[in-house]
PDB file of N, CA and C in Angstrom:
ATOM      1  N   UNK A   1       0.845  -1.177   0.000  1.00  0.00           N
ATOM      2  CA  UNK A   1       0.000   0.000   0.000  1.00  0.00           C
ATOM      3  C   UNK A   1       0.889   1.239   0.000  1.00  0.00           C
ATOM      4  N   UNK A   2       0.624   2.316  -0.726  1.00  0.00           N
ATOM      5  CA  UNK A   2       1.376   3.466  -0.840  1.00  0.00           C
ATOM      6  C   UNK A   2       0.592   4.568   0.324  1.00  0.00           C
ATOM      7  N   UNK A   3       1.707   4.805   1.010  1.00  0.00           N
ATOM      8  CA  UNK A   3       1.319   5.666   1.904  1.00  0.00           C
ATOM      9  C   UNK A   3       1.540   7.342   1.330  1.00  0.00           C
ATOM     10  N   UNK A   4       2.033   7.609   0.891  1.00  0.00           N
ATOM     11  CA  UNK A   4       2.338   9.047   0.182  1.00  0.00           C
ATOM     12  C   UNK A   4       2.151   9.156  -1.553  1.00  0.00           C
ATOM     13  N   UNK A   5       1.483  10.055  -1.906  1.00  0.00           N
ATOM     14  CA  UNK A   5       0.421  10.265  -3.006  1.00  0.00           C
ATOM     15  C   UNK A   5       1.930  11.164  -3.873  1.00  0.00           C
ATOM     16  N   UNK A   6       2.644  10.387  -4.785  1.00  0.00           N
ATOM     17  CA  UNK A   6       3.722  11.427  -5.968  1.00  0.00           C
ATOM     18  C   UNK A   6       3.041  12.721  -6.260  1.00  0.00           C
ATOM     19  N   UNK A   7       3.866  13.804  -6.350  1.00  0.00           N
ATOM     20  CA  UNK A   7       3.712  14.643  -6.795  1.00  0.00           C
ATOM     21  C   UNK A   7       4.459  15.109  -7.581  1.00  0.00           C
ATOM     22  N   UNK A   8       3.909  15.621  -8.663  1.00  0.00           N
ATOM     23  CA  UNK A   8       4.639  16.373  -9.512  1.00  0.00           C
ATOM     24  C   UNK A   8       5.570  17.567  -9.940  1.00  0.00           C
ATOM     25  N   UNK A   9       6.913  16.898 -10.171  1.00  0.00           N
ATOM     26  CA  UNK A   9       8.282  17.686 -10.009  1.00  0.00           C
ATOM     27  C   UNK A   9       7.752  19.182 -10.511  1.00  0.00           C
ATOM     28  N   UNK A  10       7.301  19.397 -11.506  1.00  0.00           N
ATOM     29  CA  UNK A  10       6.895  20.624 -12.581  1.00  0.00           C
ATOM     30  C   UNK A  10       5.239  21.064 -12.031  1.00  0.00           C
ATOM     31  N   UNK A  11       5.212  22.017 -11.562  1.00  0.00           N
ATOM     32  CA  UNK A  11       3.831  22.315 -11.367  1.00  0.00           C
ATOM     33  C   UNK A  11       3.560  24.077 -11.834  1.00  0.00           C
ATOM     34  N   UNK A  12       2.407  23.449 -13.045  1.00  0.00           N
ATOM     35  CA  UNK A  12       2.200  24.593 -13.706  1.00  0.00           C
ATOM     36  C   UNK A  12       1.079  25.347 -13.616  1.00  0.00           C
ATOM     37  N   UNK A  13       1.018  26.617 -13.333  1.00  0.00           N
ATOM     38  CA  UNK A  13      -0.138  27.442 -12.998  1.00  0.00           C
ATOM     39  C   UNK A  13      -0.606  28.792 -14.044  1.00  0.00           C
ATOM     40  N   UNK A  14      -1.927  29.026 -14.824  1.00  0.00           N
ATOM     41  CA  UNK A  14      -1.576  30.248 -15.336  1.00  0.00           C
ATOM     42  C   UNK A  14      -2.409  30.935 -14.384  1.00  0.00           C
ATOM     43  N   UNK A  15      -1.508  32.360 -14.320  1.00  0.00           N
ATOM     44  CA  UNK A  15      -2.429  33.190 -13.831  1.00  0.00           C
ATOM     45  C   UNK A  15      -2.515  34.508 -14.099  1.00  0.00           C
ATOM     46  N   UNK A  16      -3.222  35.976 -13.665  1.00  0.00           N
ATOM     47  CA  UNK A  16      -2.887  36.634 -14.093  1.00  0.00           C
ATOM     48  C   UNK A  16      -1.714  37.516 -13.458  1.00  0.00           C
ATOM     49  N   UNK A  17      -1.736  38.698 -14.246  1.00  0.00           N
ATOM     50  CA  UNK A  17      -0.211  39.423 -13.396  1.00  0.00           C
ATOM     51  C   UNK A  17      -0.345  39.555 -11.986  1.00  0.00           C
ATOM     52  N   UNK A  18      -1.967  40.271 -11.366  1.00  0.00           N
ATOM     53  CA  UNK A  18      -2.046  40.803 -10.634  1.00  0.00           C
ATOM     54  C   UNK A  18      -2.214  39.546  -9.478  1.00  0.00           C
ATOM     55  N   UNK A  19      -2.660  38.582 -10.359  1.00  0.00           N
ATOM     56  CA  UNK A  19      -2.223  37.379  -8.841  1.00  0.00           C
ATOM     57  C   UNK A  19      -1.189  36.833  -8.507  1.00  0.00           C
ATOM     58  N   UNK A  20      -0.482  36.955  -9.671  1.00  0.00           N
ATOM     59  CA  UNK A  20       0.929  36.465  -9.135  1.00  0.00           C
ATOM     60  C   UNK A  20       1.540  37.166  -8.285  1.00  0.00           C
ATOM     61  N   UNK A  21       1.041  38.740  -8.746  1.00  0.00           N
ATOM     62  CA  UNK A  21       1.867  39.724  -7.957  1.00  0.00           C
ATOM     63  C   UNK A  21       1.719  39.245  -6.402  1.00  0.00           C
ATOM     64  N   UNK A  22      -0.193  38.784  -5.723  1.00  0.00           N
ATOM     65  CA  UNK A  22      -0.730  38.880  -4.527  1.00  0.00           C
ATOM     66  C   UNK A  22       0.510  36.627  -4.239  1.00  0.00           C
ATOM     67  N   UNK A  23       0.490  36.332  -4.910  1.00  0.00           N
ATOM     68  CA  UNK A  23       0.704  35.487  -4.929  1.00  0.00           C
ATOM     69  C   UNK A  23       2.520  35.417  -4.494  1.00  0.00           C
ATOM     70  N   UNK A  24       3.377  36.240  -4.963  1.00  0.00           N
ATOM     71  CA  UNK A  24       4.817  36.290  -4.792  1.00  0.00           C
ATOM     72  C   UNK A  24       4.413  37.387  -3.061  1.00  0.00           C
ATOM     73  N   UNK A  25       3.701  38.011  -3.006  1.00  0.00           N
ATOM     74  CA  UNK A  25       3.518  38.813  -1.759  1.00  0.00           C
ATOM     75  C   UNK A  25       3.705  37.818  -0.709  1.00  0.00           C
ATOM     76  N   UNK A  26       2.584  36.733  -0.378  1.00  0.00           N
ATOM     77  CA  UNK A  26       2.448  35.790   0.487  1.00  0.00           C
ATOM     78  C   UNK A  26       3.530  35.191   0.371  1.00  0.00           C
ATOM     79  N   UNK A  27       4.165  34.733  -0.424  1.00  0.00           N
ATOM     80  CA  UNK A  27       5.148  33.478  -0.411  1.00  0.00           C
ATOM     81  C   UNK A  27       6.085  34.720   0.593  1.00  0.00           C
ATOM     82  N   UNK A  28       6.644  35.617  -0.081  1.00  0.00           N
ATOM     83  CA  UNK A  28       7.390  36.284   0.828  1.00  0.00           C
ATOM     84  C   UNK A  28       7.541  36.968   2.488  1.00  0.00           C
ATOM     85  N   UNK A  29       5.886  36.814   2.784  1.00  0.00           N
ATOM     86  CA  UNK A  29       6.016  37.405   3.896  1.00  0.00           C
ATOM     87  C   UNK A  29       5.937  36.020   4.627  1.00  0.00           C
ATOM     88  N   UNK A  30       6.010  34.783   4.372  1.00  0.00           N
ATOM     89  CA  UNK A  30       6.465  33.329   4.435  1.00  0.00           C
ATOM     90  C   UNK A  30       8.041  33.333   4.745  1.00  0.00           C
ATOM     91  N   UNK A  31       8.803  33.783   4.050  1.00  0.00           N
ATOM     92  CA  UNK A  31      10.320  33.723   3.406  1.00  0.00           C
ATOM     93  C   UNK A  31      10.012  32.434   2.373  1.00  0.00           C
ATOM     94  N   UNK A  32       9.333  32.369   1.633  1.00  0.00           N
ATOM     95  CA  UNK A  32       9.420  31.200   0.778  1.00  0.00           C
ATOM     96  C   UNK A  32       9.698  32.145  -0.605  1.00  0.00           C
ATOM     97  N   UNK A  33      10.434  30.845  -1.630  1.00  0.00           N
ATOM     98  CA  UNK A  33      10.150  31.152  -3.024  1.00  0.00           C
ATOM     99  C   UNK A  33       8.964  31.418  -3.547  1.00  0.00           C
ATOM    100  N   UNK A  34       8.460  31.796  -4.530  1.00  0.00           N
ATOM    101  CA  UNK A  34       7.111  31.303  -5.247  1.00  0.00           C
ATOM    102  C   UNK A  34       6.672  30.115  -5.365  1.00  0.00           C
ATOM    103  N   UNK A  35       7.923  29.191  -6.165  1.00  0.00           N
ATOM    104  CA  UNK A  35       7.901  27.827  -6.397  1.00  0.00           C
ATOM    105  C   UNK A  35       7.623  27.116  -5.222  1.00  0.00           C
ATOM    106  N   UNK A  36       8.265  27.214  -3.747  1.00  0.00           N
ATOM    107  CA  UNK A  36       8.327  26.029  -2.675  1.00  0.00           C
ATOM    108  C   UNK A  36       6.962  27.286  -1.931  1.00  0.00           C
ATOM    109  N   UNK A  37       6.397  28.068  -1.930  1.00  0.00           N
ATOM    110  CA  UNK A  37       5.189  28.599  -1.399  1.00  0.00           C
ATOM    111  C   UNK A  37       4.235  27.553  -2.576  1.00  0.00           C
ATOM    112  N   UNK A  38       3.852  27.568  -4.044  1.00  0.00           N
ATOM    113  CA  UNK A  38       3.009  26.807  -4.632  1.00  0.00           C
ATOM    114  C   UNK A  38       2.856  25.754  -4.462  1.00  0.00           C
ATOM    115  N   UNK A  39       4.005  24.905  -3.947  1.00  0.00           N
ATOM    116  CA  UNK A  39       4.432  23.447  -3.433  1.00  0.00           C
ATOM    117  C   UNK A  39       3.409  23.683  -2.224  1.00  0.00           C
ATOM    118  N   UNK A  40       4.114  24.088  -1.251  1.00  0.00           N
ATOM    119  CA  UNK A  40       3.373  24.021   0.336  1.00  0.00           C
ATOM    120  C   UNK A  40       2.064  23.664  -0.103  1.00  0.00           C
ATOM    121  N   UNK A  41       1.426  25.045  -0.953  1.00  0.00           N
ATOM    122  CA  UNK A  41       0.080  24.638  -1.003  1.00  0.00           C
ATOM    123  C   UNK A  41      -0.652  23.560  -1.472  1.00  0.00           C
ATOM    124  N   UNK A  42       0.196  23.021  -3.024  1.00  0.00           N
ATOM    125  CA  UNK A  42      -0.732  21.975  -3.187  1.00  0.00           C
ATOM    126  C   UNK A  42      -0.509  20.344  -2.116  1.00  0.00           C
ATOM    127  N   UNK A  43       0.699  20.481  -1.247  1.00  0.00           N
ATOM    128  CA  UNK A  43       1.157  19.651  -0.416  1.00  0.00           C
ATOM    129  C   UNK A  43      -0.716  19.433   0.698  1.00  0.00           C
ATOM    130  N   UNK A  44      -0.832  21.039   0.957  1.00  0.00           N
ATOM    131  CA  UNK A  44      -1.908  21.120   2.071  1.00  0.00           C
ATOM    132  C   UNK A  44      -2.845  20.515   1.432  1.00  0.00           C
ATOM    133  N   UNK A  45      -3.768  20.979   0.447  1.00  0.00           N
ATOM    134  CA  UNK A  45      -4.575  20.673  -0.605  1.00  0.00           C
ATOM    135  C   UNK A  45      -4.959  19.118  -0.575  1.00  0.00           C
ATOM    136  N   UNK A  46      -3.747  18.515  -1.031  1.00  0.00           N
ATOM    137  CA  UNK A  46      -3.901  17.326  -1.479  1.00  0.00           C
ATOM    138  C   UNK A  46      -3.941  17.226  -0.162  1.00  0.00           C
ATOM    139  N   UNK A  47      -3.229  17.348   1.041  1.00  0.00           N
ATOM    140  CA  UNK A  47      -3.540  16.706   2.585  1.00  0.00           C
ATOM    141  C   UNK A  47      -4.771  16.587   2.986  1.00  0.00           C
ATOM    142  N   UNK A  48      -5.448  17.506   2.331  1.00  0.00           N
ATOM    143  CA  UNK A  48      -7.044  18.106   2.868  1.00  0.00           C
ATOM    144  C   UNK A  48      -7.880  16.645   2.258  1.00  0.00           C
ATOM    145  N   UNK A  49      -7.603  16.600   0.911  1.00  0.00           N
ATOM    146  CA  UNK A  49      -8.515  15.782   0.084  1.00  0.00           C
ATOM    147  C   UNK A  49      -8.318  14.825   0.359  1.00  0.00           C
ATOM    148  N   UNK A  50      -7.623  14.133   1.518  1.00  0.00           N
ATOM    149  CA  UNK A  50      -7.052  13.127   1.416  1.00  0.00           C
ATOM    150  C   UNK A  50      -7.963  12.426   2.333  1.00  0.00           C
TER     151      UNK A  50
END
């Protein structure tokens, strides 16, 4: 039985400017990248659905 659900190395999002902008805001007042802030989230996400 697999206890942990793969995730995908490449995770692609479109969005617009102004969310990325609200989107690089949060990651930062985090200290995160963009990339490992988008991670976290779909990490939670999928935790949720789980």
């Amino acid at each position: 039985m697999r206890l942990r659900v793969a995730m995908a190395e490449n995770i692609k999002l479109r969005v617009s400017p102004e969310e990325k902008r609200a989107l690089r805001a949060a990651a930062r007042q985090r200290g995160l990248s963009l990339s490992d802030f988008i991670r976290n989230l779909a990490s939670q996400v999928t935790g949720m659905a789980a």
